[in-house]
Protein backbone atom coordinates (compact mmCIF):
# COMPACT_ATOMS: atom_id res chain seq x y z
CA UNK A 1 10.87 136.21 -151.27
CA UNK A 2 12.50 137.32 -148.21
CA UNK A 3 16.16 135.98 -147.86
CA UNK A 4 17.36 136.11 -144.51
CA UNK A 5 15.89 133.60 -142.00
CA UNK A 6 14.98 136.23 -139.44
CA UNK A 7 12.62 138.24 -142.39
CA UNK A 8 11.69 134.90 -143.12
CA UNK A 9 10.60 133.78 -139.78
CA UNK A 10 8.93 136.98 -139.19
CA UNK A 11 7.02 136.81 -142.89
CA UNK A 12 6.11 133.32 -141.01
CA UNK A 13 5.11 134.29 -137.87
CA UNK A 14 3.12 137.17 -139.15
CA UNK A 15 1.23 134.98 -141.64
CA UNK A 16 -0.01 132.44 -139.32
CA UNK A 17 -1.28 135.57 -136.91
CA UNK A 18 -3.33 136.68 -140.26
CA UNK A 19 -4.48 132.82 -140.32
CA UNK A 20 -5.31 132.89 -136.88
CA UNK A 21 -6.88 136.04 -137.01
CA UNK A 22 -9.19 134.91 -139.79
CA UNK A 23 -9.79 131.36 -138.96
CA UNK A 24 -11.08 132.83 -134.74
CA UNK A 25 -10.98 136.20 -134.89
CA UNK A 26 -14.11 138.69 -134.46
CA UNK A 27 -15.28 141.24 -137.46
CA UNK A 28 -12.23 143.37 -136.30
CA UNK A 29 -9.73 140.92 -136.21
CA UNK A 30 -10.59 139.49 -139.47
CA UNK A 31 -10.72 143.59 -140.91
CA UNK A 32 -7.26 143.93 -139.46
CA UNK A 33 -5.67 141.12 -140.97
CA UNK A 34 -6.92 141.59 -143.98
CA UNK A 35 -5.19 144.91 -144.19
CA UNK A 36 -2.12 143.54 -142.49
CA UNK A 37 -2.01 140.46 -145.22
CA UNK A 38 -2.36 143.49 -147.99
CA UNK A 39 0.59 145.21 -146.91
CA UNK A 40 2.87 142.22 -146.14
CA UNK A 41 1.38 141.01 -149.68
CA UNK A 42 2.19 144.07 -151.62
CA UNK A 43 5.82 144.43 -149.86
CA UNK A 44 7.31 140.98 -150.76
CA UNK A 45 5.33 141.09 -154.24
CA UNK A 46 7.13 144.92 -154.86
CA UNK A 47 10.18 143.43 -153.77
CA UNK A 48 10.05 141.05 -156.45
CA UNK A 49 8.86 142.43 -159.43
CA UNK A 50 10.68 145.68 -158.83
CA UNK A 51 13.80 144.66 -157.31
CA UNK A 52 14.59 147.65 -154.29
CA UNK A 53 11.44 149.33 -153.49
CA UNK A 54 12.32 153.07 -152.99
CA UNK A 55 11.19 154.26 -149.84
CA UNK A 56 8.91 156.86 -150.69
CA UNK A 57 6.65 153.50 -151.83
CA UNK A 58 6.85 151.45 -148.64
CA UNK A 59 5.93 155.03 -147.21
CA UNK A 60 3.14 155.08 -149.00
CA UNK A 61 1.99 151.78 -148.47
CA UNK A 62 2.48 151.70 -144.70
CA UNK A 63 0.12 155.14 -144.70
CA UNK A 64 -2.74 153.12 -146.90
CA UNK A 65 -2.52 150.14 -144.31
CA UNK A 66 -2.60 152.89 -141.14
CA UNK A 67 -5.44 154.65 -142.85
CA UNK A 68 -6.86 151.31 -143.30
CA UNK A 69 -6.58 150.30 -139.71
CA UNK A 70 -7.80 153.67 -138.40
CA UNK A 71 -10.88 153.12 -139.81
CA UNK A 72 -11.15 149.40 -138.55
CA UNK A 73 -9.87 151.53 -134.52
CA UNK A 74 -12.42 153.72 -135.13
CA UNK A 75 -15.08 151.76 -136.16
CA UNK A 76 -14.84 148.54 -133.92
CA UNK A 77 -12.56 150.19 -130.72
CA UNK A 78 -10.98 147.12 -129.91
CA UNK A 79 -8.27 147.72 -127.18
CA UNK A 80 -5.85 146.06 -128.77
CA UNK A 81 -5.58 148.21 -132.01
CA UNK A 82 -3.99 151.01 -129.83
CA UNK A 83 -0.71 148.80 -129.52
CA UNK A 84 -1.25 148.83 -133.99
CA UNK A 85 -1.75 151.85 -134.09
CA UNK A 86 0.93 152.95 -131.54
CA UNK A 87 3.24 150.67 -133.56
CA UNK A 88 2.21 152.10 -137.24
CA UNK A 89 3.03 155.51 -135.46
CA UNK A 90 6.54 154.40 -134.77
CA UNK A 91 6.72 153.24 -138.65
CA UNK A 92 6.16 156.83 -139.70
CA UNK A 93 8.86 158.39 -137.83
CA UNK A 94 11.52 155.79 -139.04
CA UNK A 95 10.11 156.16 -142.52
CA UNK A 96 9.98 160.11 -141.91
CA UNK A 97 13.24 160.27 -139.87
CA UNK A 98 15.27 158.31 -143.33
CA UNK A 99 13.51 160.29 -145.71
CA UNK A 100 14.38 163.82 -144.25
CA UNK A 101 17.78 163.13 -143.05
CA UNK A 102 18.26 161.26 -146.28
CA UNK A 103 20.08 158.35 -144.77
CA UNK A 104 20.01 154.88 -146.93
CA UNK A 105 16.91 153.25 -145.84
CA UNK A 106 18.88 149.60 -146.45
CA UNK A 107 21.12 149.79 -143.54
CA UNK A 108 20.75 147.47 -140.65
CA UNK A 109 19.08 150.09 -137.94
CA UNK A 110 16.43 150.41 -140.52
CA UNK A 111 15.93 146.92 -140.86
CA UNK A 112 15.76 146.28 -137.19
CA UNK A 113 13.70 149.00 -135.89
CA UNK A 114 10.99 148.26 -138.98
CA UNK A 115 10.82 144.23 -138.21
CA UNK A 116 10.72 144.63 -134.25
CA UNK A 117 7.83 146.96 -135.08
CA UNK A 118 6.14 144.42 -137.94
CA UNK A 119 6.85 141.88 -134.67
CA UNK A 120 4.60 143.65 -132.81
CA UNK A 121 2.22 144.39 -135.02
CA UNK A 122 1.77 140.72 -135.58
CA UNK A 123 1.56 140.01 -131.58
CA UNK A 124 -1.05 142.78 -131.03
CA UNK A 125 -3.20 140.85 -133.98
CA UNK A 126 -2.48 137.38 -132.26
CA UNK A 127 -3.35 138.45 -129.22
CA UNK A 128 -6.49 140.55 -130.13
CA UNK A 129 -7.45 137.43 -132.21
CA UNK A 130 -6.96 135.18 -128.41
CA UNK A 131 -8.66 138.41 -126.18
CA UNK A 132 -11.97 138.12 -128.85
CA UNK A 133 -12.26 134.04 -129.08
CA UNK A 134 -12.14 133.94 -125.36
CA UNK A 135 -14.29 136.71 -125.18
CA UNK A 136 -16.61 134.60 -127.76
CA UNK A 137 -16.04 131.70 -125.65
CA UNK A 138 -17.14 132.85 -122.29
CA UNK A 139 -20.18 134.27 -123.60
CA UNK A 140 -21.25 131.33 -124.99
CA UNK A 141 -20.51 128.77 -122.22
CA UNK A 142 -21.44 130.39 -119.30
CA UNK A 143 -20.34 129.65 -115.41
CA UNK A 144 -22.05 127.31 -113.90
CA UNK A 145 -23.78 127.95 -110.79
C-alpha cells in the first residue's frame, strides 16, 4: 500500500473516478477504467509482493495500459481520451528520459511529474464519465417545447 498521504489520496481519488466511471459511464468510459484500474492494480500489487519495482517494469506496464487505451481512442473517439492519451505520452518521456540518462527513478521529480500526470489521467476519466452521463441524460429527457 501506498505510504505517503498524497500517493494515498491520489490512489483515492483515482479509484472513485474508476467507480464513477463504471457505475455512469458509457462503453468507453467503462473500457477505460477498466484498463486504468489494471494498471493502478498491478502497480500497488508489484509494489508489494516485489518490494521496488525496477523501472523497466512500470515501463512496461504503462505501454500495455497506453496500448490498451489506444485501442479503446480508436475504437470509441471520445474527445476526452486525447487529454489520456496526451498524458500517457508525457509518461513515456519521463519513463524514457530516466531510463536513458540513467538517473534513479525514486527521486522526488520522478515522483511528482508521474502523480501530476496519474492526476490527470484520473480527471480526464471523471470528466469523460460527467461529458457521457449528461450526454445520456439530455438525450433521454428532452427540452420541452
Amino acid at each position: 500500500m501506498p505510504t505517503s498521504l498524497p500517493v494515498q489520496l491520489l490512489a483515492l481519488f483515482a479509484t472513485v473516478s474508476i467507480a464513477f466511471a463504471l457505475w455512469k459511464g458509457g462503453s468507453a468510459e467503462r473500457l477505460a477504467a477498466a484498463c486504468v484500474a489494471a494498471n493502478l492494480g498491478s502497480s500497488i500489487l508489484l509494489n508489494e509482493l516485489l518490494g521496488q519495482v525496477d523501472g523497466v517494469i512500470r515501463f512496461a506496464s504503462d505501454g500495455l495500459t497506453a496500448l490498451a487505451l489506444l485501442a479503446v481512442t480508436l475504437r470509441y473517439a471520445a474527445p476526452w481520451m486525447i487529454g489520456v492519451m496526451l498524458l500517457y505520452s508525457v509518461q513515456f518521456a519521463l519513463h524514457a528520459y530516466y531510463m536513458v540518462v540513467g538517473r534513479n527513478d525514486r527521486d522526488y521529480l520522478h515522483a511528482l511529474i508521474n502523480n501530476i500526470d496519474f492526476t490527470g489521467v484520473a480527471i480526464c476519466l471523471a470528466a469523460g464519465t460527467a461529458m457521457a452521463w449528461q450526454g445520456r441524460q439530455r438525450t433521454r429527457d428532452p427540452a420541452p417545447l
